[in-house]
Protein backbone atom coordinates (compact mmCIF):
# COMPACT_ATOMS: atom_id res chain seq x y z
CA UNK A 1 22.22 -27.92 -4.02
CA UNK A 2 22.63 -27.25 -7.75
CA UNK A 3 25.80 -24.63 -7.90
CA UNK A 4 23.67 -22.60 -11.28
CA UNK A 5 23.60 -19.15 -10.68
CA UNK A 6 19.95 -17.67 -9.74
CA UNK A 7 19.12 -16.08 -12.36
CA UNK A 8 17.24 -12.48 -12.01
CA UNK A 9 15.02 -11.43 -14.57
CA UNK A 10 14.12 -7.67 -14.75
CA UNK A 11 13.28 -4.77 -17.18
CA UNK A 12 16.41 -3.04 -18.36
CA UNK A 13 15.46 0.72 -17.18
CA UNK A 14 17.88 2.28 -14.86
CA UNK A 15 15.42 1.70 -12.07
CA UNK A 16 14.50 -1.77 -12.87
CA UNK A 17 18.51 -2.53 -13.12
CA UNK A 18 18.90 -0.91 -9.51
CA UNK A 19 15.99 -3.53 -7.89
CA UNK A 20 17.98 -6.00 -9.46
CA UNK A 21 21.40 -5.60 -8.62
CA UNK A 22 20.37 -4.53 -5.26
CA UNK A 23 18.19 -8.16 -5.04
CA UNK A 24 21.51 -9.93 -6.63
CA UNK A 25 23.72 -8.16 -3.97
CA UNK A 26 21.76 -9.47 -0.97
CA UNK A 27 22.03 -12.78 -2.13
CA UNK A 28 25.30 -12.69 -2.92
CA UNK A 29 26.35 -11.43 0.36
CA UNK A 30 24.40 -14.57 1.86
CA UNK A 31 26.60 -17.02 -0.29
CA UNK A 32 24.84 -17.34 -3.93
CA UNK A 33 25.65 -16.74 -7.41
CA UNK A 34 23.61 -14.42 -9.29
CA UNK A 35 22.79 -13.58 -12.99
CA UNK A 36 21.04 -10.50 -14.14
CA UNK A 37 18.83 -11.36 -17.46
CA UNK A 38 17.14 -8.30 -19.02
CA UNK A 39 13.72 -8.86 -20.86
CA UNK A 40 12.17 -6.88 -23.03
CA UNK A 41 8.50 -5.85 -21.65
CA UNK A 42 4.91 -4.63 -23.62
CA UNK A 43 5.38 -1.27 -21.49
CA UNK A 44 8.97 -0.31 -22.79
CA UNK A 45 8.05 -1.19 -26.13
CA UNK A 46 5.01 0.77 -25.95
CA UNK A 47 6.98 4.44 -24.91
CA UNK A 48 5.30 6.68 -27.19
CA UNK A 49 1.35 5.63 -25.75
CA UNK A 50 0.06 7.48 -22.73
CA UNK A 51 -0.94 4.50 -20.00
CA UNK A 52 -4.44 5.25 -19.79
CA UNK A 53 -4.29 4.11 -23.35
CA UNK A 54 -2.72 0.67 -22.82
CA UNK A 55 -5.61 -0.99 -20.47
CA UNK A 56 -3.33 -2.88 -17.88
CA UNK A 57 -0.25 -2.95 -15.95
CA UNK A 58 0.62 -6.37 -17.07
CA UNK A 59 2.67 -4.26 -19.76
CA UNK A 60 5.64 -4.36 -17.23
CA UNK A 61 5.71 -7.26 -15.78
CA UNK A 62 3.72 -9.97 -18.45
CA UNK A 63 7.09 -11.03 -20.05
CA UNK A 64 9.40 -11.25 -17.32
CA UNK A 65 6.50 -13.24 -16.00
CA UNK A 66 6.84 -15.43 -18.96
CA UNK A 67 10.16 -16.10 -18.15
CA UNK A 68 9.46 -17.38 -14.78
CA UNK A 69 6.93 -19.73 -16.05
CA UNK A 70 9.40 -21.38 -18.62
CA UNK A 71 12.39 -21.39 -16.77
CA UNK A 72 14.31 -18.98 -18.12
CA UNK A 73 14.88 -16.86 -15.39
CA UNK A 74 14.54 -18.05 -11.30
CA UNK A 75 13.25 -14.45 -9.62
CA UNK A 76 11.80 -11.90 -11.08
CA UNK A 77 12.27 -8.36 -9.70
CA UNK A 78 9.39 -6.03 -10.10
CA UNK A 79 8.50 -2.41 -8.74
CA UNK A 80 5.14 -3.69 -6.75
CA UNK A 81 3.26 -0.94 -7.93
CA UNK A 82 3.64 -2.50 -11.63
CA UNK A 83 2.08 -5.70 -10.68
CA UNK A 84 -1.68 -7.22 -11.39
CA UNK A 85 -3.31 -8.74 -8.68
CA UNK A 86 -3.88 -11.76 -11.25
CA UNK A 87 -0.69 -13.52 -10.43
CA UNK A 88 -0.30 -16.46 -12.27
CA UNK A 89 -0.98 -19.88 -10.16
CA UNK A 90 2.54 -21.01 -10.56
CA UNK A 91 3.99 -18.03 -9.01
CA UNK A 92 3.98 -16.30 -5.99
CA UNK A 93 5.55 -13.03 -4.07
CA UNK A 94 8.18 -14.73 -2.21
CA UNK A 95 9.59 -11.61 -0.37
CA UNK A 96 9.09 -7.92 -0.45
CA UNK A 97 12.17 -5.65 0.36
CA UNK A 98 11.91 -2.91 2.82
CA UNK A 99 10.02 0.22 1.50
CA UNK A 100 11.43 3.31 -0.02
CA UNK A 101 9.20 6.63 0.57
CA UNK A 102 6.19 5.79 -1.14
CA UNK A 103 4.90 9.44 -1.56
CA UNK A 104 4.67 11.44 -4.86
CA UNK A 105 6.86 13.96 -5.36
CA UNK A 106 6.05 16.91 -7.39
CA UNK A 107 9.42 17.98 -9.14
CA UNK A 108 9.90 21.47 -10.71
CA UNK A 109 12.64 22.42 -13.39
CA UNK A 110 16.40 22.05 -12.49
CA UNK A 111 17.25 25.09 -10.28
CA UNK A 112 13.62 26.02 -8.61
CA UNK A 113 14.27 25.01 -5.09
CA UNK A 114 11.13 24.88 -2.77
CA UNK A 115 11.02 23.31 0.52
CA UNK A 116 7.16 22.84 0.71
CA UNK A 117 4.40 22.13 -0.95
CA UNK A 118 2.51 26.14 -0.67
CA UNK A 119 6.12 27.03 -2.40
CA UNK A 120 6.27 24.38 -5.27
CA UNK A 121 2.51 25.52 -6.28
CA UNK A 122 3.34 28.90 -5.78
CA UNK A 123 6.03 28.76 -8.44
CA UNK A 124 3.28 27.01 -11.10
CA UNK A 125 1.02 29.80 -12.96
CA UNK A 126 -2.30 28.69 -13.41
CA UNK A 127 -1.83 27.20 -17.18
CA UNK A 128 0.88 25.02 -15.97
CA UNK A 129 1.54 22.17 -17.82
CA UNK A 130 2.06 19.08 -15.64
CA UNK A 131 3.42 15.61 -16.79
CA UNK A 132 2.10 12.72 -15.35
CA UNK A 133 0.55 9.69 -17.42
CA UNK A 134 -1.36 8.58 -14.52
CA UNK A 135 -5.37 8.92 -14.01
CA UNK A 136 -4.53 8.18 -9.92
CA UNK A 137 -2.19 11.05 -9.94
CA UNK A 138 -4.19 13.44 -12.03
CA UNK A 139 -7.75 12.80 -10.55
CA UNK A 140 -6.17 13.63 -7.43
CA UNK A 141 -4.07 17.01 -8.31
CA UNK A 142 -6.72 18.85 -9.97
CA UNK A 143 -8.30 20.46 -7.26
CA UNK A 144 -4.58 20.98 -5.93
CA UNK A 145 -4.42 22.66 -9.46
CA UNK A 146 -6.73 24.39 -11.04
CA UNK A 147 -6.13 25.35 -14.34
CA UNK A 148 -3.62 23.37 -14.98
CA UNK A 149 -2.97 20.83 -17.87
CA UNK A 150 -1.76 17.20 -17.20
CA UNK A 151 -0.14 15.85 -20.07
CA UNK A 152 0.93 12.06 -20.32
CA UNK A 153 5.01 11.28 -20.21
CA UNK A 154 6.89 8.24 -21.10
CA UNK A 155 10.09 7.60 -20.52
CA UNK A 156 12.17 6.25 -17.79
CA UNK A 157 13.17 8.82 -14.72
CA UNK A 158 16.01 10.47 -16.31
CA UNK A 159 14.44 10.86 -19.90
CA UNK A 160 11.53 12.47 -17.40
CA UNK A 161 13.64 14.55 -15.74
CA UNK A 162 15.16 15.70 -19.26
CA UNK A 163 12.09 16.68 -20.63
CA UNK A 164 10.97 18.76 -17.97
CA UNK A 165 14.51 20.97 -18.00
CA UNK A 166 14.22 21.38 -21.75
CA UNK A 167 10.70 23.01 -21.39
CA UNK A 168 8.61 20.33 -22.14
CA UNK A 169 6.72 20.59 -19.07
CA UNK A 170 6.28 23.19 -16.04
CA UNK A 171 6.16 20.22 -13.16
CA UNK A 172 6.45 16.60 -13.28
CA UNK A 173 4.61 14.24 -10.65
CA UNK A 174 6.90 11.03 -10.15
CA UNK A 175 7.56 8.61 -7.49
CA UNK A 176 9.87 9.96 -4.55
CA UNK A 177 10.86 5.96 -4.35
CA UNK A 178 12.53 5.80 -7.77
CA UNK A 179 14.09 9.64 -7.67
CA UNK A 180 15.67 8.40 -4.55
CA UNK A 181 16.95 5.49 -5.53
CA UNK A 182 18.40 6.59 -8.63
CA UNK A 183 20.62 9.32 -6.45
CA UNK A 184 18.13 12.14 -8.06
CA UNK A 185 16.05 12.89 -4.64
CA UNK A 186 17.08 16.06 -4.33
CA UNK A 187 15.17 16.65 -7.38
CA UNK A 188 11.94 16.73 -5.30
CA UNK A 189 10.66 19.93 -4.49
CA UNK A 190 7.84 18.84 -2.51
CA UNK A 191 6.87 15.29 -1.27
CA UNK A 192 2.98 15.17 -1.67
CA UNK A 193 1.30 13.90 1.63
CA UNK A 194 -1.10 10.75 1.60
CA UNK A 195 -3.65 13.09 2.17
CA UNK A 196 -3.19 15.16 -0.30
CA UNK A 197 -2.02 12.31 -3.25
CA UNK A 198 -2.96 8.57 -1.47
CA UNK A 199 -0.01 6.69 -3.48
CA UNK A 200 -0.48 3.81 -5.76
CA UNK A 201 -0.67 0.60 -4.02
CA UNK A 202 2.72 -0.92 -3.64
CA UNK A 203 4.31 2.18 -4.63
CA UNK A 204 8.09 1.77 -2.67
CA UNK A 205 8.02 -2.00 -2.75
CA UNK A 206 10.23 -4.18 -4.39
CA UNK A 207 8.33 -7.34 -4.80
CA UNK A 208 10.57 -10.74 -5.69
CA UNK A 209 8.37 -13.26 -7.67
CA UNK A 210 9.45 -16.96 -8.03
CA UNK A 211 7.77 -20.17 -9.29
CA UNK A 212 5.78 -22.06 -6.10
CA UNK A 213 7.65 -25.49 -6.34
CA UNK A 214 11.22 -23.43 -7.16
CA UNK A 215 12.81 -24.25 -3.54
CA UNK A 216 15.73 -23.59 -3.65
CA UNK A 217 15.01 -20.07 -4.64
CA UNK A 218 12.59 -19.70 -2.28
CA UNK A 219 15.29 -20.61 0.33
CA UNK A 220 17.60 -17.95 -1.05
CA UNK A 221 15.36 -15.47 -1.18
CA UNK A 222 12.91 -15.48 2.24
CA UNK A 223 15.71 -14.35 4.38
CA UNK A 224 15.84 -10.74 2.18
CA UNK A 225 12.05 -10.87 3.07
CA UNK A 226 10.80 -7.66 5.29
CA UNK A 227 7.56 -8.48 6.93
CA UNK A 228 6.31 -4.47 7.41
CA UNK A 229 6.62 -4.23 3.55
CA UNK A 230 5.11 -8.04 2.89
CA UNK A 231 1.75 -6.32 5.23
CA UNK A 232 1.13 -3.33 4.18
CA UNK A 233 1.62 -5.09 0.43
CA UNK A 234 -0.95 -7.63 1.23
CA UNK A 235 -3.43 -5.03 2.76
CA UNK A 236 -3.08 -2.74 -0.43
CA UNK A 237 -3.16 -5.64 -3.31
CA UNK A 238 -6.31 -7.03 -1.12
CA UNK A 239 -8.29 -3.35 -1.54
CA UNK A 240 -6.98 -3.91 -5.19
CA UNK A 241 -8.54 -7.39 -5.54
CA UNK A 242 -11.71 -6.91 -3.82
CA UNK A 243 -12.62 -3.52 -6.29
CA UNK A 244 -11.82 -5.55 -9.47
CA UNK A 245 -8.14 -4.38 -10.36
CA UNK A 246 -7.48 -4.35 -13.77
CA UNK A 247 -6.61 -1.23 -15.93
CA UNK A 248 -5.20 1.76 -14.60
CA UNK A 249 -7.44 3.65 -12.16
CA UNK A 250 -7.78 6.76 -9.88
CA UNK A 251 -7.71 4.52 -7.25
CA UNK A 252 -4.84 4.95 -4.32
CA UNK A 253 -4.19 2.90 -1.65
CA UNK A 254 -1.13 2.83 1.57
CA UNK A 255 -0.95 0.96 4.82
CA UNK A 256 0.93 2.33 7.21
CA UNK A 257 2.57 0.43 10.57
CA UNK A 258 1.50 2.29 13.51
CA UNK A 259 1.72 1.44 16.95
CA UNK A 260 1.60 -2.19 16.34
CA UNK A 261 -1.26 -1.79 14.18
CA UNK A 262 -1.88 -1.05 10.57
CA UNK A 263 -3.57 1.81 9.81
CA UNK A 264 -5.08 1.69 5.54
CA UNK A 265 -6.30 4.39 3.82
CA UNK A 266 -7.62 4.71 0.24
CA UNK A 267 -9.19 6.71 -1.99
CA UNK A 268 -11.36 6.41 -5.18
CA UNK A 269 -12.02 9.51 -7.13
CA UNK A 270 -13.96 9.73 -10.78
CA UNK A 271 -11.41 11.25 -13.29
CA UNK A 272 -12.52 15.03 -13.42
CA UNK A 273 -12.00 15.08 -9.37
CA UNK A 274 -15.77 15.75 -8.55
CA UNK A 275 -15.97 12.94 -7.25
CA UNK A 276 -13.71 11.42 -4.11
CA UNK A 277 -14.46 8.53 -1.98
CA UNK A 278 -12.16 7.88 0.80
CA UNK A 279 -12.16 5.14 3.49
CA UNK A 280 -9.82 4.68 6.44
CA UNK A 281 -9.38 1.62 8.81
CA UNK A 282 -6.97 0.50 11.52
CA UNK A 283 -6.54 -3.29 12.49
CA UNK A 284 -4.12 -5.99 13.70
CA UNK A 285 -0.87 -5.85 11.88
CA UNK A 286 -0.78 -9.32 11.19
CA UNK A 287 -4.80 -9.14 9.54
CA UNK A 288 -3.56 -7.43 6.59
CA UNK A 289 -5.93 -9.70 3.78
CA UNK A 290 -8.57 -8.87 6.35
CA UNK A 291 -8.29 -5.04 6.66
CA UNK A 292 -8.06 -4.85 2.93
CA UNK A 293 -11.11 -6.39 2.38
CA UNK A 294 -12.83 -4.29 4.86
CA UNK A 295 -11.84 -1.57 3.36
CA UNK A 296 -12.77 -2.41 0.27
CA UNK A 297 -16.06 -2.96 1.52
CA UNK A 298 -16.09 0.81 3.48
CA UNK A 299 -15.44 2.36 -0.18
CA UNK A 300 -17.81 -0.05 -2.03
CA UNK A 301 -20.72 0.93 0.37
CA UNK A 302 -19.84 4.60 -0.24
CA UNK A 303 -20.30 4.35 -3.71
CA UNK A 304 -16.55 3.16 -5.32
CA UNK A 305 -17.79 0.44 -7.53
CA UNK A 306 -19.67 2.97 -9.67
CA UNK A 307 -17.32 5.32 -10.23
CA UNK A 308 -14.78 3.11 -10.78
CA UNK A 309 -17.19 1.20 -13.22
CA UNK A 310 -17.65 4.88 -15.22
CA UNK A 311 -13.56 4.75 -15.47
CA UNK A 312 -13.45 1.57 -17.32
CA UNK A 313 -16.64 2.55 -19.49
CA UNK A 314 -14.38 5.64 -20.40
CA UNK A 315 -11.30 3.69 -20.79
């Protein structure tokens, strides 16, 4: 076996560093070398555009993707939530890590504690200003908020974070995954519930890409691989898949492990909240391409296709 370092490709955020070094770390403890290679990606070029704006999530994850493909780098490290369901043919999710808290987390200024959600809101007038850039996030909260005004944010978590305790913002709505994982969970003031926010799909997971014919990374890296994660990925990417994927849409999707099943619930909702389709389905753990197709047949039935459809159109 070839003594070269694996080499890690990943965005050079604070977060995307963390998945990285925690990646190299594992394999390191197993008996590899490991080199961290930072790229460059569409999204964190792009800081000063709202998502919505930008069409796709291949913004994050195109060039590191690139890298892959040419052999520059041997595993790319993404946050699974930042990944297309159009993987390239050469590549494949070789192993997911086990997931963080997947639920969104509504974060107030520095020094507003609440310890629920009635508290948080009751803290917000009813002209807060609330930054999110997300139409999943948004289409979701306005009922929770009425009145309220969600304004798009860039920036990684603590340029976020910064904004909101100069008085940019009133709330923020970010991931409870990266807060805690950057040491800044007890930021959150409230931890939305699936049924109140149903997450992004893969939101928590960190997904390690490699080239199909790479094995010897592929050796290195299936023994980090934690099969609850790899499910409830498939499940989620599958609902993705089957509705058309694509740009960014109020579309949110988590599979849960329950009782030796896997219990899936998503939701589609149009982008002023009128509208909200939600299907639900439980099923044999190790079915998760299955369930996720079903599923995505339960909300296409119910009407999903055309409101998601009227998103694009908008878009």
């Amino acid at each position: 076996m070839s003594d070269r370092p694996i080499r890690i490709g990943t965005r050079g955020s604070r977060l995307a560093l963390w998945q990285a070094q925690t990646v190299g770390s594992l394999l390191e403890s197993a008996g590899a070398r490991t080199e961290i290679v930072r790229i460059k990606t569409g999204g964190d070029r792009l800081q000063t555009r709202p998502l919505s704006e930008t069409g796709t999530k291949a913004l994050f994850v195109k060039e590191i993707e690139d890298a892959l493909l040419d052999n520059t780098v041997d595993v790319a490290v993404h946050s699974a939530k930042d990944m297309t369901v159009d993987v390239p043919d050469r590549l494949e999710i070789a192993a997911t890590l086990p997931r963080e808290d997947a639920r969104d987390a509504l974060v107030l200024p520095a020094g507003r504690p609440a310890t629920s959600l009635d508290s948080a809101l009751a803290a917000l007038s009813g002209g807060a200003s609330i930054g999110t850039s997300s139409v999943r996030r948004i289409a979701q909260l306005i009922p929770l908020l009425p009145g309220a005004t969600f304004a798009p944010i860039r920036g990684n978590v603590d340029t976020r974070l910064q904004k909101l305790d100069a008085g940019e913002f009133d709330a923020l709505i970010l991931a409870c995954a990266g807060m805690r994982r950057l040491g800044v969970g007890a930021r959150i003031n409230a931890a939305l519930a699936f049924e109140t926010c149903v997450p992004a799909p893969g939101q928590g997971i960190i997904a390690i890409q490699i080239r199909r014919d790479d094995g010897r990374t592929r050796a290195a890296v299936e023994p980090l691989h934690d099969p609850a994660a790899g499910r409830a990925l498939t499940a989620e990417r599958a609902v993705v898949e089957a509705l058309g994927g694509g740009c960014q849409l109020p579309l949110g999707v988590i599979a849960v492990h329950d009782a030796g099943e896997l219990d899936v619930q998503a939701v589609v909702i149009s982008l002023d909240g009128a509208t909200v389709i939600r299907a639900r389905r439980r099923g044999p753990f190790d079915k998760p391409l299955v369930l996720g197709r079903q599923l995505a047949s339960d909300l296409t039935s119910a009407g999903a296709g055309e409101v998601l459809e009227a998103v694009r159109r908008a878009q």
